[in-house]
N, C-alpha and C. Protein backbone atom coordinates (compact mmCIF):
# COMPACT_ATOMS: atom_id res chain seq x y z
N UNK A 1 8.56 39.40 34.00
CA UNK A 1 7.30 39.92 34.49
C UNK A 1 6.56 38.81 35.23
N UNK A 2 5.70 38.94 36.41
CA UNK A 2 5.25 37.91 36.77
C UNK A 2 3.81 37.76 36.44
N UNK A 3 3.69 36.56 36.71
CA UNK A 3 1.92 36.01 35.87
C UNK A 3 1.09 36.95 35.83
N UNK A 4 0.61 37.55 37.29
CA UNK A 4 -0.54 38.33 37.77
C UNK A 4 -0.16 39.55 36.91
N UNK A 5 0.65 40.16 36.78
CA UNK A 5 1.25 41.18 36.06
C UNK A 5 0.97 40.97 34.33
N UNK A 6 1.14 39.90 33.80
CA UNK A 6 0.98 39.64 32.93
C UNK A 6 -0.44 39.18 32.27
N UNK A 7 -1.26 38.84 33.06
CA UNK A 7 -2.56 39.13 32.91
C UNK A 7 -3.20 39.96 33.26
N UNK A 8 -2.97 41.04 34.21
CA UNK A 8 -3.29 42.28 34.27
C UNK A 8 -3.04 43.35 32.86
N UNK A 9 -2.33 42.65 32.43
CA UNK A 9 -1.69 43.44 31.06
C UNK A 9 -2.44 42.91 30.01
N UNK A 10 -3.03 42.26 29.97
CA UNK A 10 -3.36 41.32 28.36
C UNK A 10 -4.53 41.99 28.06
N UNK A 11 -4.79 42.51 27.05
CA UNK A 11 -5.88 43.05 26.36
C UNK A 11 -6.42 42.51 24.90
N UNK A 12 -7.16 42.32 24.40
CA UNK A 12 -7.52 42.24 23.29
C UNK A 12 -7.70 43.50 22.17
N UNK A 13 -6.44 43.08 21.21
CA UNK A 13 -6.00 44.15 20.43
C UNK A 13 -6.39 43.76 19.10
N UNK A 14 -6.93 44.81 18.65
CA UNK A 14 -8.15 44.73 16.97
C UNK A 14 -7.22 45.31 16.07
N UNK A 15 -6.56 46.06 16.19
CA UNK A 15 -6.00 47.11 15.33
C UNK A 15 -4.97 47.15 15.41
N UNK A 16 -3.79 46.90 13.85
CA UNK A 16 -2.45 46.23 14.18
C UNK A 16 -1.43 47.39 13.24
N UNK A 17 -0.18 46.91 12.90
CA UNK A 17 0.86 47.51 11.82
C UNK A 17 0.65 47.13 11.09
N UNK A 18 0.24 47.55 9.59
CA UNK A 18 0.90 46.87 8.34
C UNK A 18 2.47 46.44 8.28
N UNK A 19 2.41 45.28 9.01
CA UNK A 19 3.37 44.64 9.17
C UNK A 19 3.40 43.07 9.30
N UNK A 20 4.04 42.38 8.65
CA UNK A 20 4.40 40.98 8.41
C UNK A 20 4.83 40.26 10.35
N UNK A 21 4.23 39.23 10.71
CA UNK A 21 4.79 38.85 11.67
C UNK A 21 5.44 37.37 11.48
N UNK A 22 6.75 37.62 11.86
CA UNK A 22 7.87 36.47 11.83
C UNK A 22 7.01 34.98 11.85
N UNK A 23 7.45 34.38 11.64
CA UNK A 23 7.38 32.93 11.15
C UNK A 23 7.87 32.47 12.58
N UNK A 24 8.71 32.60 13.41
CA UNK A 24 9.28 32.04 14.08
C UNK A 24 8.68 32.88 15.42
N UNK A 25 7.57 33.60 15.53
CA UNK A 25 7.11 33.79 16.78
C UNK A 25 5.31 33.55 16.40
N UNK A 26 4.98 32.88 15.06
CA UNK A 26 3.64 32.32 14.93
C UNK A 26 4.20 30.91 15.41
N UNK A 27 5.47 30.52 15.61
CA UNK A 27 5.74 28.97 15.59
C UNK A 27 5.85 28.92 17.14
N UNK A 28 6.23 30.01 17.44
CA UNK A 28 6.36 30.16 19.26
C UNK A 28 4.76 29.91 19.95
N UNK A 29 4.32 30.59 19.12
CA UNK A 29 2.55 30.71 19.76
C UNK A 29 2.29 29.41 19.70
N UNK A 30 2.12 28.75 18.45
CA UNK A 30 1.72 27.38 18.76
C UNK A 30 2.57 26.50 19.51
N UNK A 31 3.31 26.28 19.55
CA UNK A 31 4.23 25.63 20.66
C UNK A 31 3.88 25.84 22.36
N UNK A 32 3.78 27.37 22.25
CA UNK A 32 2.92 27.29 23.62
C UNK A 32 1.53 27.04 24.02
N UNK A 33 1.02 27.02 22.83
CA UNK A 33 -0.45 26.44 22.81
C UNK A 33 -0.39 24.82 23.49
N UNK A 34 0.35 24.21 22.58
CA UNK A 34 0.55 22.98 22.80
C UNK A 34 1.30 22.37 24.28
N UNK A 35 1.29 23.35 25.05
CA UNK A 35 1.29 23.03 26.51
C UNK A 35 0.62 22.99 27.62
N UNK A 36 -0.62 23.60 26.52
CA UNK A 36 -1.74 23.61 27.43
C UNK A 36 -1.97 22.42 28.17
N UNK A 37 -2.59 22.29 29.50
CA UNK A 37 -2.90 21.35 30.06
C UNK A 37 -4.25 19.94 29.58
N UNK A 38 -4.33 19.38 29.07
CA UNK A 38 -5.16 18.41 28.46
C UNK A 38 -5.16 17.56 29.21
N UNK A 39 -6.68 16.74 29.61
CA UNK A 39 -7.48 15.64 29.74
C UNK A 39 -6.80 14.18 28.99
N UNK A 40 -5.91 13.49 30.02
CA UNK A 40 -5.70 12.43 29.53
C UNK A 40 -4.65 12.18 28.02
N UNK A 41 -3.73 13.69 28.11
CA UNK A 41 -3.06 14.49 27.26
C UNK A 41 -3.07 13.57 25.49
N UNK A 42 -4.69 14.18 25.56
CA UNK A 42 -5.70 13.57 23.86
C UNK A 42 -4.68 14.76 23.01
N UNK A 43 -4.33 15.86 23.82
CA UNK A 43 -4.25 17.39 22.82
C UNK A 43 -4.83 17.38 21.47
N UNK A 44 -6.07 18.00 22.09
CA UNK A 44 -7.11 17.97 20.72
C UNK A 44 -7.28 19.08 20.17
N UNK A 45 -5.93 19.97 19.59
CA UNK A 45 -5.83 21.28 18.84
C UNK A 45 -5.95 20.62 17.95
N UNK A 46 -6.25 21.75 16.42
CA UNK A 46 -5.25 21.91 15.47
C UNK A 46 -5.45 23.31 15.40
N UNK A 47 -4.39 23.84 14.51
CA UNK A 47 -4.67 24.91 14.29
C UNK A 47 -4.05 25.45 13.18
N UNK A 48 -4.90 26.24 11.93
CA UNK A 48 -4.58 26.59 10.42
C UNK A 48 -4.55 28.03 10.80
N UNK A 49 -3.48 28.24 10.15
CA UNK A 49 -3.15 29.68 9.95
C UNK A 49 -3.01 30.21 8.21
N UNK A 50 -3.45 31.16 8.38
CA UNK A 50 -4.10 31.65 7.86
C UNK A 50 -3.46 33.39 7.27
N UNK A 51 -2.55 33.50 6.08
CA UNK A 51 -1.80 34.83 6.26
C UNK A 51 -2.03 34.91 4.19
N UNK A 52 -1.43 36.01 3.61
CA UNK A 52 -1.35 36.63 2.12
C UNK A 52 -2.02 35.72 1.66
N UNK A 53 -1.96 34.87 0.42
CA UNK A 53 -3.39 34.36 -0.41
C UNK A 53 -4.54 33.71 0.28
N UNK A 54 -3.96 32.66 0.84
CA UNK A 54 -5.21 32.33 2.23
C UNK A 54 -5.97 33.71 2.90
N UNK A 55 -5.69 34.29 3.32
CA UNK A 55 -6.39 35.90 3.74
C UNK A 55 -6.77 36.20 2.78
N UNK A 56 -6.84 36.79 1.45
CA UNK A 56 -7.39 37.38 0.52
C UNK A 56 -8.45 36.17 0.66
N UNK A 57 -8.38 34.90 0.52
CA UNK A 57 -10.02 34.66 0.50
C UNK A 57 -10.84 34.40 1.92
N UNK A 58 -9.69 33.91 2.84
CA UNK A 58 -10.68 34.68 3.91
C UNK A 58 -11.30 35.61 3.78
N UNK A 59 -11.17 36.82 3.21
CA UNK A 59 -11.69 38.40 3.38
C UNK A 59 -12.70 37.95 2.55
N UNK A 60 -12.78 37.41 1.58
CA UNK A 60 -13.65 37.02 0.71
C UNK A 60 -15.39 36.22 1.26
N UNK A 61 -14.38 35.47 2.08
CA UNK A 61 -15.61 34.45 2.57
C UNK A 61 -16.36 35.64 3.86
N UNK A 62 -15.62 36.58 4.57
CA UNK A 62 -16.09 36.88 5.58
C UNK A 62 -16.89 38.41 5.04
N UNK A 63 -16.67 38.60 3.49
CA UNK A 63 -17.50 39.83 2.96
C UNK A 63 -18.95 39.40 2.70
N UNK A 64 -18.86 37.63 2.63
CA UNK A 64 -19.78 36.85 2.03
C UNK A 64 -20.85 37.21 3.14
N UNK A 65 -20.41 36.51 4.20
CA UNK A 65 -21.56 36.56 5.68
C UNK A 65 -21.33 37.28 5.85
N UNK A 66 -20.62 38.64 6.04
CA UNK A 66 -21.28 39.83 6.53
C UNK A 66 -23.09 40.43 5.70
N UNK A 67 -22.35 40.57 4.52
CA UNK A 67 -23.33 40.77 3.68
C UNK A 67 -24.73 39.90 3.91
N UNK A 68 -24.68 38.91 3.92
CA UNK A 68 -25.87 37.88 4.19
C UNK A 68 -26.32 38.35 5.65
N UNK A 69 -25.56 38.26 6.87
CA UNK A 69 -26.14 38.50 8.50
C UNK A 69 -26.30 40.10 8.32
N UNK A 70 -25.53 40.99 7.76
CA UNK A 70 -26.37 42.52 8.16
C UNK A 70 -26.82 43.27 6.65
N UNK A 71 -27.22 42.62 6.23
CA UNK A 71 -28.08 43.13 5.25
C UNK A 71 -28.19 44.65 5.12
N UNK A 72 -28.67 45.37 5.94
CA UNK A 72 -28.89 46.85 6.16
C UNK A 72 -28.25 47.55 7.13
N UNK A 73 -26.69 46.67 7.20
CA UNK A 73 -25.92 47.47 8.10
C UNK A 73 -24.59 47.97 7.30
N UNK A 74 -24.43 48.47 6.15
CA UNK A 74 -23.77 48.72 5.25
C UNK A 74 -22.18 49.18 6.21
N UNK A 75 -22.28 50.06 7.13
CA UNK A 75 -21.17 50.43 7.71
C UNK A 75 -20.29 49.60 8.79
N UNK A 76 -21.51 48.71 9.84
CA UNK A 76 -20.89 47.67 10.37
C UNK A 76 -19.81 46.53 9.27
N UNK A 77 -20.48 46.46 8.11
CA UNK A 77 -19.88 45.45 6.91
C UNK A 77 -18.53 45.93 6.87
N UNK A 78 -18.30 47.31 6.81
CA UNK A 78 -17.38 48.27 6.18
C UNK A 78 -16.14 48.07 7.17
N UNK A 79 -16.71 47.83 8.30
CA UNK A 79 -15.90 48.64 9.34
C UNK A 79 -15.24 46.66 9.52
N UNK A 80 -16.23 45.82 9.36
CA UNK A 80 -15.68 44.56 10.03
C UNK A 80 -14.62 43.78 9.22
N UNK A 81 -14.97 44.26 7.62
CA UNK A 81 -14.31 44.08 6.77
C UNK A 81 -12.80 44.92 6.37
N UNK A 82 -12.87 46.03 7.63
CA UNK A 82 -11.27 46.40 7.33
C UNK A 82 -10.96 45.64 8.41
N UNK A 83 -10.97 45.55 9.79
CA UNK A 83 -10.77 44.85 10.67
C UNK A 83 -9.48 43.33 10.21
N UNK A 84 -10.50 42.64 9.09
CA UNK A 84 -10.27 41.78 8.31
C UNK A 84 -8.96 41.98 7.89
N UNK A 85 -9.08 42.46 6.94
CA UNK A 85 -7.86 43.10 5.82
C UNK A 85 -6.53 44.08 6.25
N UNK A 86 -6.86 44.30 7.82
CA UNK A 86 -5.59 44.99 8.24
C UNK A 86 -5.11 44.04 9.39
N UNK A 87 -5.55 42.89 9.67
CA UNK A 87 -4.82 41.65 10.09
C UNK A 87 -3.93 41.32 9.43
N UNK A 88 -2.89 40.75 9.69
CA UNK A 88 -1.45 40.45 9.12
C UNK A 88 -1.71 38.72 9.47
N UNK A 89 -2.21 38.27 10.20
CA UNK A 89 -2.34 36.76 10.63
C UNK A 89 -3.69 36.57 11.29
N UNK A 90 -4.38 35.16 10.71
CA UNK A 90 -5.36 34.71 11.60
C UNK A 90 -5.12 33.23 11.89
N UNK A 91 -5.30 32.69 12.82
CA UNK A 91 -5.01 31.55 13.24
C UNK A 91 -7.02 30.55 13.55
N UNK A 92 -6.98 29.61 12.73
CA UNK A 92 -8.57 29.05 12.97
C UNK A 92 -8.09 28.28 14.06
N UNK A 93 -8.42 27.99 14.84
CA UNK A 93 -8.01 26.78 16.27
C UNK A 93 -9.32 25.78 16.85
N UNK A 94 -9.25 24.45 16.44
CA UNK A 94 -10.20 23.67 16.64
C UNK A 94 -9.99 22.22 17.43
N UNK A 95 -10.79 21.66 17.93
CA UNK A 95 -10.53 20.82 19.07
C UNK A 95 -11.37 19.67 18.40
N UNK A 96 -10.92 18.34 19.01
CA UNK A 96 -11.41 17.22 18.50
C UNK A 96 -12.58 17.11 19.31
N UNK A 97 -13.53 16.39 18.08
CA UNK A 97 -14.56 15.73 18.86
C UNK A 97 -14.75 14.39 18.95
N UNK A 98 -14.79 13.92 19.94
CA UNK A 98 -14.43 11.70 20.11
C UNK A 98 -16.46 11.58 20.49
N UNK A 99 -16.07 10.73 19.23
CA UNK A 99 -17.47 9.81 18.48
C UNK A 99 -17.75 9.54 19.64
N UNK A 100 -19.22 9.44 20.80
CA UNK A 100 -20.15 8.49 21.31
C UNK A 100 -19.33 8.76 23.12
N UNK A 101 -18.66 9.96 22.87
CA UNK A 101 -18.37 10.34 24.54
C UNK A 101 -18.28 11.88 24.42
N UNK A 102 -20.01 12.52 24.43
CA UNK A 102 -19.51 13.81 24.66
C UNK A 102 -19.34 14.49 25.82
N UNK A 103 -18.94 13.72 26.63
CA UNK A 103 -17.77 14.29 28.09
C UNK A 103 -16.57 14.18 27.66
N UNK A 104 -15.82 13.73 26.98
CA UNK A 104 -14.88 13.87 26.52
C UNK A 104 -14.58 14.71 25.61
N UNK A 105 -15.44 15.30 24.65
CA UNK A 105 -15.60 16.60 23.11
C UNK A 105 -15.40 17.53 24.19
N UNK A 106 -16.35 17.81 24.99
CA UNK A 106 -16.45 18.99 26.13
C UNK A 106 -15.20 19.23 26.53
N UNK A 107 -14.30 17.89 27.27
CA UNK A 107 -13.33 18.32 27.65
C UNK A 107 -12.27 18.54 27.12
N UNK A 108 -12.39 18.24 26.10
CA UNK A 108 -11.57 18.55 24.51
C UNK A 108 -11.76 20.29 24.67
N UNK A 109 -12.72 20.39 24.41
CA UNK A 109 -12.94 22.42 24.03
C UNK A 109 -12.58 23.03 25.57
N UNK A 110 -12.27 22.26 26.52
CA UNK A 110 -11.85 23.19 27.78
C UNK A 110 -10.67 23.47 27.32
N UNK A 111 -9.56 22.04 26.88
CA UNK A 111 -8.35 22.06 26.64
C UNK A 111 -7.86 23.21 25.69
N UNK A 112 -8.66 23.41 24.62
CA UNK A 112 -8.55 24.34 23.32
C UNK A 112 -8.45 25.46 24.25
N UNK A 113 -9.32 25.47 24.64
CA UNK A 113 -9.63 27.41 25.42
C UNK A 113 -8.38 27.13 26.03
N UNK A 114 -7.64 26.66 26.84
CA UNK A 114 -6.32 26.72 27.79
C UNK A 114 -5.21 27.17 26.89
N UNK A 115 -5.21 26.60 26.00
CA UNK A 115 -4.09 26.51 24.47
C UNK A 115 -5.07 28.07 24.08
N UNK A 116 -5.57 28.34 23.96
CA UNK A 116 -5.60 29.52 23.32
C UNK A 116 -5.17 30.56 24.33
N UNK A 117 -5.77 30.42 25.25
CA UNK A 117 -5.27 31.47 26.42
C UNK A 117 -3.63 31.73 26.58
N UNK A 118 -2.88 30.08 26.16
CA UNK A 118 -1.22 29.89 26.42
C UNK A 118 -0.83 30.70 25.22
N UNK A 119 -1.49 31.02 24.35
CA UNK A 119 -0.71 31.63 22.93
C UNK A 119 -1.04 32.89 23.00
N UNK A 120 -2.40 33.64 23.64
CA UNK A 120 -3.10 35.23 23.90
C UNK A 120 -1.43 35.49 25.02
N UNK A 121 -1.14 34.56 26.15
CA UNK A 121 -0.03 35.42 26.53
C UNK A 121 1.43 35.63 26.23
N UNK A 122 1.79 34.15 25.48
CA UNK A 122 2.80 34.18 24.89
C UNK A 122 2.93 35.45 23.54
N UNK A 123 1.68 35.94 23.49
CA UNK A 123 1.61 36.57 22.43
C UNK A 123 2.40 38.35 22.85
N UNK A 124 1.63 38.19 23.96
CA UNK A 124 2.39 39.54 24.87
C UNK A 124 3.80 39.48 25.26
N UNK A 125 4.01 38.61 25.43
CA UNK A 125 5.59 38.66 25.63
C UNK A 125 6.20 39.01 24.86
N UNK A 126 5.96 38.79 23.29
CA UNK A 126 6.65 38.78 21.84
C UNK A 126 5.83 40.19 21.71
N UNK A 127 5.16 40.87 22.22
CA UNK A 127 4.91 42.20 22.01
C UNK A 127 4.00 42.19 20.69
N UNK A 128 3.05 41.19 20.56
CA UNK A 128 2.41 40.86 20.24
C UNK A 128 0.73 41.17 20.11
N UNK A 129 -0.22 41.82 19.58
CA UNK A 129 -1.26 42.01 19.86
C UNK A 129 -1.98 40.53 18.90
N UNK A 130 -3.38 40.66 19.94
CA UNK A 130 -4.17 39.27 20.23
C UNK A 130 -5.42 39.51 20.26
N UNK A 131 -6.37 38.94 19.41
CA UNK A 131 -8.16 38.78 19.95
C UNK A 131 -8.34 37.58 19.44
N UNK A 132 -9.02 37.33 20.56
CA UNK A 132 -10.04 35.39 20.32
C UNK A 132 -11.18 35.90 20.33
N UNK A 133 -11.75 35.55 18.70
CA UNK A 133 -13.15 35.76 18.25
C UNK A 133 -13.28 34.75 17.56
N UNK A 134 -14.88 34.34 18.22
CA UNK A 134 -16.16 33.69 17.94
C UNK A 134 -16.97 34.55 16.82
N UNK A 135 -17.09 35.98 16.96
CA UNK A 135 -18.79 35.64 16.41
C UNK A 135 -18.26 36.79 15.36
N UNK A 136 -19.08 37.20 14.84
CA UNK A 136 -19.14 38.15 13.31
C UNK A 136 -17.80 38.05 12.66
N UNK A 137 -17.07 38.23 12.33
CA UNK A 137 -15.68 38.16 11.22
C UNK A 137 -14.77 36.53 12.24
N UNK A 138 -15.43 36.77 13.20
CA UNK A 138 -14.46 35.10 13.33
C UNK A 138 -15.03 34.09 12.60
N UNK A 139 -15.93 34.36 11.98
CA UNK A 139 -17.00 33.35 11.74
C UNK A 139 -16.82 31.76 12.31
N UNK A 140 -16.69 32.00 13.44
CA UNK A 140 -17.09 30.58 13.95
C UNK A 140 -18.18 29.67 14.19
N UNK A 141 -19.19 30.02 13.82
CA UNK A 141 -20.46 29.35 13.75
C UNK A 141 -21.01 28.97 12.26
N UNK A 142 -20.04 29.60 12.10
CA UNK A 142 -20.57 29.19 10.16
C UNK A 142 -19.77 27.94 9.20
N UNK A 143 -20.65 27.18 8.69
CA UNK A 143 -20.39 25.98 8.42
C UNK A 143 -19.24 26.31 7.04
N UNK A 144 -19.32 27.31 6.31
CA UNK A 144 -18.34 27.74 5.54
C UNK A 144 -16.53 27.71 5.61
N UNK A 145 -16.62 28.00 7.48
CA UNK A 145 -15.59 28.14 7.67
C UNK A 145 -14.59 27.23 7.79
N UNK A 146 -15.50 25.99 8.03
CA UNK A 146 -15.13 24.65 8.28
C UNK A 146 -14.71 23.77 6.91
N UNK A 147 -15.89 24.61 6.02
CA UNK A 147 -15.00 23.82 4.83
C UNK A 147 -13.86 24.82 4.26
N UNK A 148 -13.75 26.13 4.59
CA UNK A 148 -12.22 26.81 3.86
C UNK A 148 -11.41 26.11 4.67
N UNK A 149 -11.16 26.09 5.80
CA UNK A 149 -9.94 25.10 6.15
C UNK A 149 -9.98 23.77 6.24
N UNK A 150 -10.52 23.02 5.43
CA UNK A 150 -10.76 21.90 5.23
C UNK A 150 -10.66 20.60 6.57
N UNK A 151 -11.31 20.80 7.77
CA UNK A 151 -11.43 20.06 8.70
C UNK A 151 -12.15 19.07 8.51
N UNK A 152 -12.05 17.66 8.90
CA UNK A 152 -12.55 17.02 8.98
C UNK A 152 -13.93 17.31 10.27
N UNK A 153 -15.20 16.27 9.54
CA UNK A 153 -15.85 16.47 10.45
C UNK A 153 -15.64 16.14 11.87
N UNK A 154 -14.77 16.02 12.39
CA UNK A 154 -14.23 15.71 13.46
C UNK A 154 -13.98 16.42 14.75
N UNK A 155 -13.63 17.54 13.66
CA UNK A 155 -13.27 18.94 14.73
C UNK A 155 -14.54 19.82 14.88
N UNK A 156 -14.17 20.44 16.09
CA UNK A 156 -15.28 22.10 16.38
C UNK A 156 -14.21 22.78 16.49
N UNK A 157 -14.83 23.95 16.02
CA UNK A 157 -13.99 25.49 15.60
C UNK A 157 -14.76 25.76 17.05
N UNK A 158 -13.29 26.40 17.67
CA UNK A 158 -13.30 27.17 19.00
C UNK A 158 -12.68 28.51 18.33
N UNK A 159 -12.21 29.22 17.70
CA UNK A 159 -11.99 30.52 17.85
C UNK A 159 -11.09 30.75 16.65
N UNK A 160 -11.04 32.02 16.22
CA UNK A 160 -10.25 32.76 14.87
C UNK A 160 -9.24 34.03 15.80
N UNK A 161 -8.16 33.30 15.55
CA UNK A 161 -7.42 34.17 16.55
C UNK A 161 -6.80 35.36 15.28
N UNK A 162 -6.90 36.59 15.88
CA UNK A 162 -6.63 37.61 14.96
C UNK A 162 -5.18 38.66 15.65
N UNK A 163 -4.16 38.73 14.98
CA UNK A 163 -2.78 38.66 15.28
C UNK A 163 -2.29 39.68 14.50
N UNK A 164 -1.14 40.58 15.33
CA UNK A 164 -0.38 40.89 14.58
C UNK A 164 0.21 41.75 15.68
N UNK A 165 1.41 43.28 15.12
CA UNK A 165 1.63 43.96 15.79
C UNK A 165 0.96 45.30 16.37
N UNK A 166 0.47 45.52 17.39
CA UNK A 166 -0.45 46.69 17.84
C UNK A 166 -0.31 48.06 17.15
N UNK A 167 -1.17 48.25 16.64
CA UNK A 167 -1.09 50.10 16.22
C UNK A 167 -0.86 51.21 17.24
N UNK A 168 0.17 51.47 17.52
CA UNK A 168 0.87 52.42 18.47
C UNK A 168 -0.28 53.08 19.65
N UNK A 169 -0.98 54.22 18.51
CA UNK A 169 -2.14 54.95 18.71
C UNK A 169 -3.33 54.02 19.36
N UNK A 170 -3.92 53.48 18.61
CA UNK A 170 -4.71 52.53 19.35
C UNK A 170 -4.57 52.32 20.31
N UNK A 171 -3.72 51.28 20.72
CA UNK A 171 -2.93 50.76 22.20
C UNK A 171 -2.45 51.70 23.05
N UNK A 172 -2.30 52.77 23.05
CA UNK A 172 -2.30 54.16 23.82
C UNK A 172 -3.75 54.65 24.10
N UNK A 173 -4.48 54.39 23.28
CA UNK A 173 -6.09 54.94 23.73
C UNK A 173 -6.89 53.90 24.33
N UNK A 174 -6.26 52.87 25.13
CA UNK A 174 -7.31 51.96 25.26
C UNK A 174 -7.18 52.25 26.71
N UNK A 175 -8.29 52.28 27.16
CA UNK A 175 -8.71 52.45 28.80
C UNK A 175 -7.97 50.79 29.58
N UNK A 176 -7.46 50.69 31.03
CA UNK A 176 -7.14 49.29 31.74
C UNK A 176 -8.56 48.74 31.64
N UNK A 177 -8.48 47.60 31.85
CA UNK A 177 -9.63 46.46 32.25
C UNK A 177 -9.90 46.73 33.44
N UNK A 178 -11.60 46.78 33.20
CA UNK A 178 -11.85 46.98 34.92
C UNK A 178 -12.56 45.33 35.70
N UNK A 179 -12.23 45.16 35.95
CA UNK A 179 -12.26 43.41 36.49
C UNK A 179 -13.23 43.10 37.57
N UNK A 180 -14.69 42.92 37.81
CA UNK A 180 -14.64 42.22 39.31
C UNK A 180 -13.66 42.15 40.00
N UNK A 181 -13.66 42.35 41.31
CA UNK A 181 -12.40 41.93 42.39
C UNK A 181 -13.56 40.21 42.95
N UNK A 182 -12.39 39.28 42.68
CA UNK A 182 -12.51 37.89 42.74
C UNK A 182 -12.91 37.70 43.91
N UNK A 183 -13.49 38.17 45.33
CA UNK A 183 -13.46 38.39 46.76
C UNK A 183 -15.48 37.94 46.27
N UNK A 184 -15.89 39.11 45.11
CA UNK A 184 -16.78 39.09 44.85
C UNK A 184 -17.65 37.47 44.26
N UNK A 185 -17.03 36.72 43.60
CA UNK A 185 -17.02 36.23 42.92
C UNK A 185 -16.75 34.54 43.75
N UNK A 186 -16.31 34.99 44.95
CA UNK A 186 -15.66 33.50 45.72
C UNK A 186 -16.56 33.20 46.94
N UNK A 187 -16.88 32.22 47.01
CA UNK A 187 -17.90 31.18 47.86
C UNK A 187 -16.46 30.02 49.03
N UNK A 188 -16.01 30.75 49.75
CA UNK A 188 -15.03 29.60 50.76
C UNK A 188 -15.83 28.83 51.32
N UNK A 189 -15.80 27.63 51.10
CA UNK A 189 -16.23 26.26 52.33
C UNK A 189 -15.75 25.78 53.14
């Protein structure tokens, strides 16, 4: 398949199989992560994954802050918390931060986003469904999260990648991406 084709294709998929995903195509993802293009090649990933007892307390920690951020949203809780629990894999992915040069941290978290983007498509190839989340059940802003996977203060959490195989149905009901056309978007000098 070629690139353009292959990002024309990539969607972010929430809703998976109760199904186990191989060991040897979570090892593919990171591998292609790790080709991302990097600044002075620091490659300032890491990345904890996250599957059966580790997940049970993920679900745990992320019933915690739901509960605390929507207080009186009883069904959003409900709904974010199966989300959770019918993931088969989450991947935490975090980028270094270098003491007393933050032009360099910055360009650290460009690198992360590239490596995450290299594993969202490698992920499609392996027929794979993919979402990079930040905010409510990724909990990436929450200092909690940083201590369940025990990072040094060193790192920033760029994203909770949520994985597995697509639910048939789902992925049949999802409308194409409708995109800006880039014509819009481009300034030639």
């Amino acid at each position: 398949m070629k690139t353009i084709d292959l990002l024309k294709a990539r969607r972010a998929i929430r809703n998976y199989e109760n199904r186990k995903v191989e060991k040897e195509k979570i090892e593919y993802l990171l591998e292609a992560a790790t080709l991302a293009p990097t600044d002075r090649l620091r490659e300032p990933w890491s990345f904890y994954v996250i599957q059966d007892e580790a997940k049970e307390r993920y679900e745990e920690l992320a019933k915690e802050f739901l509960l605390e951020r929507f207080p009186t949203k009883p069904n959003l809780v409900e709904s974010s918390l199966k989300v959770v629990s019918t993931t088969p894999v989450m991947i935490i992915v975090t980028s270094d931060l270098v003491i007393d040069d933050e032009d360099a941290s910055e360009d650290n978290e460009y690198a992360v986003c590239c490596a995450i983007h290299s594993m969202w498509l490698a992920a499609s190839e392996l027929g794979l469904g993919f979402v990079w989340r930040t905010r409510g059940v990724g909990l990436v802003r929450d200092s909690r999260l940083h201590t369940f996977i025990g990072a040094p203060e060193n790192k920033k959490i760029i994203g909770t990648i949520f994985l597995g195989y697509p639910d048939k149905e789902a992925l049949n009901s999802m409308k194409p991406s409708k995109r800006t056309p880039y014509h819009e978007k481009t300034v030639w000098l």
